[in-house]
N, C-alpha and C. Protein backbone atom coordinates (compact mmCIF):
# COMPACT_ATOMS: atom_id res chain seq x y z
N UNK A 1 109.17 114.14 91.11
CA UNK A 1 108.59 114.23 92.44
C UNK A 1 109.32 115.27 93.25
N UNK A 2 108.79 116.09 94.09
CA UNK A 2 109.03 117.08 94.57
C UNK A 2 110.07 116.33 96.17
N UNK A 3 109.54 116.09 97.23
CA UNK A 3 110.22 115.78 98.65
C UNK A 3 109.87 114.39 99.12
N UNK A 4 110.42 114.12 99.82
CA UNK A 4 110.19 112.56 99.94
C UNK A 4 109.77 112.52 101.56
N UNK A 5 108.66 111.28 101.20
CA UNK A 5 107.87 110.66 100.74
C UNK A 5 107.31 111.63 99.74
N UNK A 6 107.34 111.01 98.91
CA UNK A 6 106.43 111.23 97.76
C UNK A 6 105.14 111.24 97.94
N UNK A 7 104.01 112.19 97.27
CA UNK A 7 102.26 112.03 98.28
C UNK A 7 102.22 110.79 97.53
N UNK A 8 100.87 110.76 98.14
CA UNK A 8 100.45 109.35 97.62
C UNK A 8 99.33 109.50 96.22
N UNK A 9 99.39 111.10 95.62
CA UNK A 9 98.94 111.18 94.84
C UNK A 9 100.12 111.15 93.32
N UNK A 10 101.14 111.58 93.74
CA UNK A 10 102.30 111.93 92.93
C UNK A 10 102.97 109.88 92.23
N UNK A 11 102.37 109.06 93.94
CA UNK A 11 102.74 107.62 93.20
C UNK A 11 101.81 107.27 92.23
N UNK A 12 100.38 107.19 92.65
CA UNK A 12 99.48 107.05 91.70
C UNK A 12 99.25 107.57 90.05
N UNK A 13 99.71 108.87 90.23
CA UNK A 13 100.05 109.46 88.91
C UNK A 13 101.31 108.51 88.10
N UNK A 14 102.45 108.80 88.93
CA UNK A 14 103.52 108.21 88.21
C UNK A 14 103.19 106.47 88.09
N UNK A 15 102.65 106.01 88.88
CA UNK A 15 101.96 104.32 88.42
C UNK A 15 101.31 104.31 87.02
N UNK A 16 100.46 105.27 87.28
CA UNK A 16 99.33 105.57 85.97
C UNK A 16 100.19 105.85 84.88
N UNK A 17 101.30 106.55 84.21
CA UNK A 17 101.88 107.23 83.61
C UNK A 17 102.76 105.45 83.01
N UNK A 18 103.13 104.74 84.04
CA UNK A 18 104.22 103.47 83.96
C UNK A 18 103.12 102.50 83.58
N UNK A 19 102.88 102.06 82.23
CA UNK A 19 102.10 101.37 81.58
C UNK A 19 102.67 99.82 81.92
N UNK A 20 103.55 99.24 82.15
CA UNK A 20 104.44 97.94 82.32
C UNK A 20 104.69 97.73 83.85
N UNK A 21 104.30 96.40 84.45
CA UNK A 21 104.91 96.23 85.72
C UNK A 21 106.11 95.92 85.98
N UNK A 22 106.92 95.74 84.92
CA UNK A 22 108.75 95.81 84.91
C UNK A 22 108.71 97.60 85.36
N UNK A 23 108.41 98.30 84.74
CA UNK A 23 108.30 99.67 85.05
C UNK A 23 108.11 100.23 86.35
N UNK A 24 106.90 99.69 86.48
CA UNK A 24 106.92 100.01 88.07
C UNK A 24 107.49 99.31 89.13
N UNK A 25 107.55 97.95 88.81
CA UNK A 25 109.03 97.64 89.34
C UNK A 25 110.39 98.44 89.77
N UNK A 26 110.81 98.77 88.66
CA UNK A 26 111.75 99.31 88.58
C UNK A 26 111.51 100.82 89.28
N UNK A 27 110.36 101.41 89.02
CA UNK A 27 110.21 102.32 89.66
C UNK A 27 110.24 102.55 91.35
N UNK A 28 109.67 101.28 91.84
CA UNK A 28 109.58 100.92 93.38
C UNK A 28 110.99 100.82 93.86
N UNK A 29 111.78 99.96 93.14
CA UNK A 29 113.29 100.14 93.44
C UNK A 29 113.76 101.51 93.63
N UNK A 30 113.68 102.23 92.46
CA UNK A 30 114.22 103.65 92.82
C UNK A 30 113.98 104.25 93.60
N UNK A 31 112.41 104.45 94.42
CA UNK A 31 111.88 104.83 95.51
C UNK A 31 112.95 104.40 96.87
N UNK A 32 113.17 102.89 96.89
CA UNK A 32 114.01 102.46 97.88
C UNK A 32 115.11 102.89 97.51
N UNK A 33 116.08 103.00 96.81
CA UNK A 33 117.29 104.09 96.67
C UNK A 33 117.04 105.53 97.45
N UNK A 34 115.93 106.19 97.74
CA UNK A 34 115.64 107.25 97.76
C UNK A 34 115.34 107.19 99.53
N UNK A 35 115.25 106.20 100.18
CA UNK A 35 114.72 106.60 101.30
C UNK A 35 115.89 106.74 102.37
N UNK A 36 115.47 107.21 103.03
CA UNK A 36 116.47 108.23 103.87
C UNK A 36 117.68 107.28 104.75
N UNK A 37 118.85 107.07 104.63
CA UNK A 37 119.67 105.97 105.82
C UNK A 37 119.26 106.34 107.12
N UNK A 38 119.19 105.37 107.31
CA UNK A 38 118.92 104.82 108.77
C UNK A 38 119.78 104.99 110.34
N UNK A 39 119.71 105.54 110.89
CA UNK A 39 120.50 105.55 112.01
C UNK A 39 120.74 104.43 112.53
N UNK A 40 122.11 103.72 112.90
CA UNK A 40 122.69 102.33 113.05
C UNK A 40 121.39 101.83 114.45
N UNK A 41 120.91 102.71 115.32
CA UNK A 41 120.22 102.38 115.90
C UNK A 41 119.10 101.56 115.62
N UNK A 42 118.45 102.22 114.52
CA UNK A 42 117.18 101.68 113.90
C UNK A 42 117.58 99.77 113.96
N UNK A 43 118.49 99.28 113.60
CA UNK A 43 118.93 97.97 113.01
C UNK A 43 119.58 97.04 114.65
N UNK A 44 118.10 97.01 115.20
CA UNK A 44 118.46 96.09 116.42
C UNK A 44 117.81 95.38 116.74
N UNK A 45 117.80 94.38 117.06
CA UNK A 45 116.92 93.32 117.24
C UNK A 45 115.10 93.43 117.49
N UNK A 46 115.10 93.76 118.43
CA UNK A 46 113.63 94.69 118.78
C UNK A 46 112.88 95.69 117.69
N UNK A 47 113.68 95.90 116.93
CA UNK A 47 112.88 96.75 115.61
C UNK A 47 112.60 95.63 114.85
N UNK A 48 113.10 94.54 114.42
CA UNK A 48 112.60 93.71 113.52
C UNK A 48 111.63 93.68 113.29
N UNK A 49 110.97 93.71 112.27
CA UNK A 49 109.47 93.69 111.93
C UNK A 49 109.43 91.93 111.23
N UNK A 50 108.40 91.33 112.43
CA UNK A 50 108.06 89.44 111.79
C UNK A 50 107.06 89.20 111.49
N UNK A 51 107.71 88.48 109.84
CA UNK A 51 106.55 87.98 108.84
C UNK A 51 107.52 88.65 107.71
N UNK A 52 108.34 88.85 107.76
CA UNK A 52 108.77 89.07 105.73
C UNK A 52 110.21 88.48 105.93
N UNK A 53 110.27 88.25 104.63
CA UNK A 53 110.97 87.27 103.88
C UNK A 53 112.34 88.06 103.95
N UNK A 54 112.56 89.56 103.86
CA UNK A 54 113.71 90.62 104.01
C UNK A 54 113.63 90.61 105.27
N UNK A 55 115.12 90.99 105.85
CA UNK A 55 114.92 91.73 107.27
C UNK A 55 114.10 93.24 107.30
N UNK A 56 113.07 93.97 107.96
CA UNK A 56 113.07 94.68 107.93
C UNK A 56 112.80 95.19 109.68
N UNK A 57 113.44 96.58 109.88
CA UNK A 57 114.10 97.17 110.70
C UNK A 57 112.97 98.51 110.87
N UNK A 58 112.00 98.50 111.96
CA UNK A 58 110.52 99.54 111.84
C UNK A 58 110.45 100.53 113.69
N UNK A 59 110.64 101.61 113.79
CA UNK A 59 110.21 102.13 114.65
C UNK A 59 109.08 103.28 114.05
N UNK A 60 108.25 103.29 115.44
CA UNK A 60 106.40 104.59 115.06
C UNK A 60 106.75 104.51 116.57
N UNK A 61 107.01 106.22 116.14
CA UNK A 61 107.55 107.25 117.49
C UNK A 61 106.19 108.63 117.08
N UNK A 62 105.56 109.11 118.72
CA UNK A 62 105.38 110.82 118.10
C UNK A 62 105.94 110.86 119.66
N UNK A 63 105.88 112.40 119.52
CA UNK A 63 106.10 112.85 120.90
C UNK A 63 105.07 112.98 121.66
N UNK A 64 103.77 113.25 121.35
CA UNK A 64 102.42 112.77 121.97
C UNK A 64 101.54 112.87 120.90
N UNK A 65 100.66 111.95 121.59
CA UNK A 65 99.23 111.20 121.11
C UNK A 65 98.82 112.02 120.23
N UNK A 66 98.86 113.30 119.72
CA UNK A 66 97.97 114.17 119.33
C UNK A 66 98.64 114.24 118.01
N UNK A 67 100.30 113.96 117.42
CA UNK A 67 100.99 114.96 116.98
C UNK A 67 101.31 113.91 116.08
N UNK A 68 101.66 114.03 115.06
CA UNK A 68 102.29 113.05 113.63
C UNK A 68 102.82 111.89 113.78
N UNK A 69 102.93 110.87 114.05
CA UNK A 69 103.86 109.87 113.78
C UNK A 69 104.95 110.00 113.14
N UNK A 70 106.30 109.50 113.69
CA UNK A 70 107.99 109.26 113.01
C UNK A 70 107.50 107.93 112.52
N UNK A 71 107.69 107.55 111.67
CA UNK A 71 108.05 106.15 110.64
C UNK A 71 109.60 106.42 110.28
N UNK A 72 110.20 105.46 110.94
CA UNK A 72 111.65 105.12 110.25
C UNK A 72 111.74 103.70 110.26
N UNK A 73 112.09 103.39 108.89
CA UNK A 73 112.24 101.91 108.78
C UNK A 73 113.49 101.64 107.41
N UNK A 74 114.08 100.21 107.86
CA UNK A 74 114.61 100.27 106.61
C UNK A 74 114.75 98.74 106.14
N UNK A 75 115.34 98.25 105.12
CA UNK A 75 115.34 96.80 104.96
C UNK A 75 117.02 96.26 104.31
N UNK A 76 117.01 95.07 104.01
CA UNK A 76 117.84 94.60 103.61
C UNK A 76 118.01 94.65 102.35
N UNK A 77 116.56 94.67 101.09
CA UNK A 77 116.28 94.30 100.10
C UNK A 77 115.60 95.74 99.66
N UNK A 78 116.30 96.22 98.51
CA UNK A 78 116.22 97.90 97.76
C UNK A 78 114.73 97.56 97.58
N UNK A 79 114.11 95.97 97.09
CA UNK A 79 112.78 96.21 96.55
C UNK A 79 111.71 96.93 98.01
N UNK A 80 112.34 95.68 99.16
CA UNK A 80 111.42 96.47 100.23
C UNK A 80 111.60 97.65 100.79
N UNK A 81 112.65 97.97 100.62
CA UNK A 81 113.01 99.66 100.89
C UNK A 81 111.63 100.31 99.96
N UNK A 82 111.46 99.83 98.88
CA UNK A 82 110.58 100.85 97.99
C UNK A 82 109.53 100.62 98.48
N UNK A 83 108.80 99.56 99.04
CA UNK A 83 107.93 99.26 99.89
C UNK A 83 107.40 100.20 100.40
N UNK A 84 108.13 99.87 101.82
CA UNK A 84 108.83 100.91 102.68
C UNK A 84 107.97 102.32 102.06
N UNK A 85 109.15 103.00 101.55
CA UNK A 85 108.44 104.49 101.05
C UNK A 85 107.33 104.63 100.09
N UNK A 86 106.78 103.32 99.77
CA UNK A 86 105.01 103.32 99.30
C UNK A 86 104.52 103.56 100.83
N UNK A 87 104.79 103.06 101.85
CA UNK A 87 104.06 103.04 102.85
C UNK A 87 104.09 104.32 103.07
N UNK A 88 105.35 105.30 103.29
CA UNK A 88 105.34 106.49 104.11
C UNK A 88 104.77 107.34 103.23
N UNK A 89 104.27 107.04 101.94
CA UNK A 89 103.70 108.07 101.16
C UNK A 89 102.46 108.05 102.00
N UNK A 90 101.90 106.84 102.13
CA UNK A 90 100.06 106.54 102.59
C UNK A 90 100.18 107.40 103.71
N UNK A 91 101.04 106.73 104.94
CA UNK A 91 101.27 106.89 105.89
C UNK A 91 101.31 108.70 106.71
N UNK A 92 102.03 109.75 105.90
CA UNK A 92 102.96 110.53 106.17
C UNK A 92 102.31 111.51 106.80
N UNK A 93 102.33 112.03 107.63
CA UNK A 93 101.46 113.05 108.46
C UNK A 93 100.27 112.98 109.25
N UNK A 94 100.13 111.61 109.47
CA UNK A 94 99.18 110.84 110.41
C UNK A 94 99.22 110.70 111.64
N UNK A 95 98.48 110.89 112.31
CA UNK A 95 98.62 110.98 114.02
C UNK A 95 98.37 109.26 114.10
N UNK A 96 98.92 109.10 115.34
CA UNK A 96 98.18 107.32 115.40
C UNK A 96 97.00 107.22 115.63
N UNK A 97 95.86 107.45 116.01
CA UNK A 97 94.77 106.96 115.81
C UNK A 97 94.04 107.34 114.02
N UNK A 98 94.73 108.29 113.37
CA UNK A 98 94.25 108.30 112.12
C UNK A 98 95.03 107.16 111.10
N UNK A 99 96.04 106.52 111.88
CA UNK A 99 96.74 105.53 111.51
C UNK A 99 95.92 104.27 111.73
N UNK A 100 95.29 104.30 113.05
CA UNK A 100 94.23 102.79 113.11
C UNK A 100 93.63 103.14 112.55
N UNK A 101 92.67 104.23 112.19
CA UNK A 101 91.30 104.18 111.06
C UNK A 101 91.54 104.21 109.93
N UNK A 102 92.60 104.05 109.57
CA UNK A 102 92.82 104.38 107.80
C UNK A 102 92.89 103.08 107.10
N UNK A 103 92.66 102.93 106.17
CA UNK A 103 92.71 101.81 105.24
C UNK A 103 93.30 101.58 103.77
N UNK A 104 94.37 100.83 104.22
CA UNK A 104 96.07 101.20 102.86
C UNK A 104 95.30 100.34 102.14
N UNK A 105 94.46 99.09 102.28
CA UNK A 105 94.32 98.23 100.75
C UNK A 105 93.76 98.85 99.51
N UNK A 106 92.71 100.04 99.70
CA UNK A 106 92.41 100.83 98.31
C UNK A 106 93.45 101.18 97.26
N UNK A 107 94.36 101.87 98.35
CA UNK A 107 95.53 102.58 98.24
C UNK A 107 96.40 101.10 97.12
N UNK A 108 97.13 100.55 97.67
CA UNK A 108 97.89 99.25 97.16
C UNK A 108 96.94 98.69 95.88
N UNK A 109 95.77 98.83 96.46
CA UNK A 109 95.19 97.59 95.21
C UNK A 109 95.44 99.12 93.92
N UNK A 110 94.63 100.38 94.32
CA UNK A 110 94.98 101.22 92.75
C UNK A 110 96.67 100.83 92.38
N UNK A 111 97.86 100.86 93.13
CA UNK A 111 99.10 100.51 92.52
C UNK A 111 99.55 99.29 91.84
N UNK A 112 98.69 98.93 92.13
CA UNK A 112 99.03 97.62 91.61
C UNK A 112 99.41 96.32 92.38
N UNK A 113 100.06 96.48 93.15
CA UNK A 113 100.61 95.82 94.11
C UNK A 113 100.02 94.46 94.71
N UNK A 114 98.18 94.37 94.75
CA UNK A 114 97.68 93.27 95.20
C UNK A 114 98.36 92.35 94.67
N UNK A 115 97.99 92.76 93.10
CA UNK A 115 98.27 91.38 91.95
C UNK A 115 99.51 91.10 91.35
N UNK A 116 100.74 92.06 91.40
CA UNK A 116 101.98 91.52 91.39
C UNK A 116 103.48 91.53 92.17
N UNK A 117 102.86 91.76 93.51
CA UNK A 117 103.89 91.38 93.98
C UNK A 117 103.76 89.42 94.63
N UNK A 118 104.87 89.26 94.50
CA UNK A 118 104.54 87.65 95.15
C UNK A 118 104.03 87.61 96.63
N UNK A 119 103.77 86.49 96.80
CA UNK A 119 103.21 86.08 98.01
C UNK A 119 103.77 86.00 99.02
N UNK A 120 105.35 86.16 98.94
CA UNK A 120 105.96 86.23 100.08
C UNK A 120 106.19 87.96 100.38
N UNK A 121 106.62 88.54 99.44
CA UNK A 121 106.18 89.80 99.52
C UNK A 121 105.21 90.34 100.18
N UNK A 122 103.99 90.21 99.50
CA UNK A 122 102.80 90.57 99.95
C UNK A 122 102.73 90.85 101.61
N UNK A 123 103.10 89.05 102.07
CA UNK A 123 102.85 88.83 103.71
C UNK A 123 103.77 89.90 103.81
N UNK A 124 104.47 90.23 103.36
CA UNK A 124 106.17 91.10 104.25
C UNK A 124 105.26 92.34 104.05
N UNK A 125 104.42 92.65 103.36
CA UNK A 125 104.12 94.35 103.40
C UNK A 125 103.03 94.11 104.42
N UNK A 126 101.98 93.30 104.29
CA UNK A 126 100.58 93.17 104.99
C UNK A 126 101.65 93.28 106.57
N UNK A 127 102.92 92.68 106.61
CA UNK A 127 103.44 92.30 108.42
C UNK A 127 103.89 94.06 108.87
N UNK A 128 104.05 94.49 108.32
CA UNK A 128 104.87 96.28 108.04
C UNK A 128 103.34 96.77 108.48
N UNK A 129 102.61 96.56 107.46
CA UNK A 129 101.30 97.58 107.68
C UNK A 129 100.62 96.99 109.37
N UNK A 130 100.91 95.57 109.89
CA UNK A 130 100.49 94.92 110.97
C UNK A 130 101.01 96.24 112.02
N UNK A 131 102.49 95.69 111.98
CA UNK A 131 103.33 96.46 112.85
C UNK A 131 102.82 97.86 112.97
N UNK A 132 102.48 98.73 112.29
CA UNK A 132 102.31 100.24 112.04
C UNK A 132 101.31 100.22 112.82
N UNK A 133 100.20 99.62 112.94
CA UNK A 133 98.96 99.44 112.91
C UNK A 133 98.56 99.70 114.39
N UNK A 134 99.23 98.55 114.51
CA UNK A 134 99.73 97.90 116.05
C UNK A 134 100.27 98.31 117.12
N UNK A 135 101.58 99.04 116.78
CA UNK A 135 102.21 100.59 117.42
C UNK A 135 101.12 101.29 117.26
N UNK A 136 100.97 102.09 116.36
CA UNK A 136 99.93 102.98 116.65
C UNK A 136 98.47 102.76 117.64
N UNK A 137 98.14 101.39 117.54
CA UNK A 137 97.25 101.15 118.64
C UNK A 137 97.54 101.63 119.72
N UNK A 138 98.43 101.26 120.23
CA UNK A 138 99.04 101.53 121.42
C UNK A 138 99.25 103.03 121.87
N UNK A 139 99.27 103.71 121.12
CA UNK A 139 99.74 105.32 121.45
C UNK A 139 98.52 106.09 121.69
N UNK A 140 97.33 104.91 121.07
CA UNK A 140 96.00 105.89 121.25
C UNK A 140 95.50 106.08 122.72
């Protein structure tokens, strides 16, 4: 993979390529190794993102309405870190209102993700994609 986030065509390929969900497992982990540290700021109460089972730690900043969204987030747990940078692949160069119209479940269900991550998982990504969602409402 070339720069990170990774597109969201480069995950799909490398999903496709990882025949085993230990594989892509393992692959999602490495992704969370890969995502960028966090400024101690990010990790304060008010960033908490509620509904997952990890702490996770979410600010969606632009400088105006018109212009890309910042996604910085980070977690407690390397698996949701990889999360995490599944999201900013979908995510990455989106203004917020192309952030409310867009729709990540196509996206997740081709990775795989509907059907094996657990259920507590799951809620923790569906609460991330809430949050994103949600901020971005707001900016429109």
């Amino acid at each position: 993979m070339s720069d990170f986030p990774p597109t969201t065509d480069e995950l799909l390929e490398t999903f496709e390529d990882l025949q085993e969900w230990d594989e892509r497992y393992d692959f999602i982990i490495d992704l969370g190794r890969e995502l960028p540290k966090p400024s101690p700021k990010l990790q304060q109460q008010e960033n908490i993102v509620e509904g997952c089972m990890s702490t996770v730690w979410m600010t969606v900043d632009a400088p105006e309405p018109s212009a890309a969204v910042e996604i910085k987030a980070d977690s407690d747990s390397i698996i949701v870190k990889g999360l995490i940078a599944v999201l900013l692949s979908f995510y990455h160069g989106m203004t917020a209102s192309e952030i409310v119209e867009s729709d990540v479940s196509d996206y997740l269900k081709q990775l795989g993700l509907n059907q094996h991550l657990s259920p507590q998982r799951r809620n923790g990504l569906f609460s991330m994609i809430k949050r994103l969602t949600t901020t971005a409402a707001e900016m429109v």
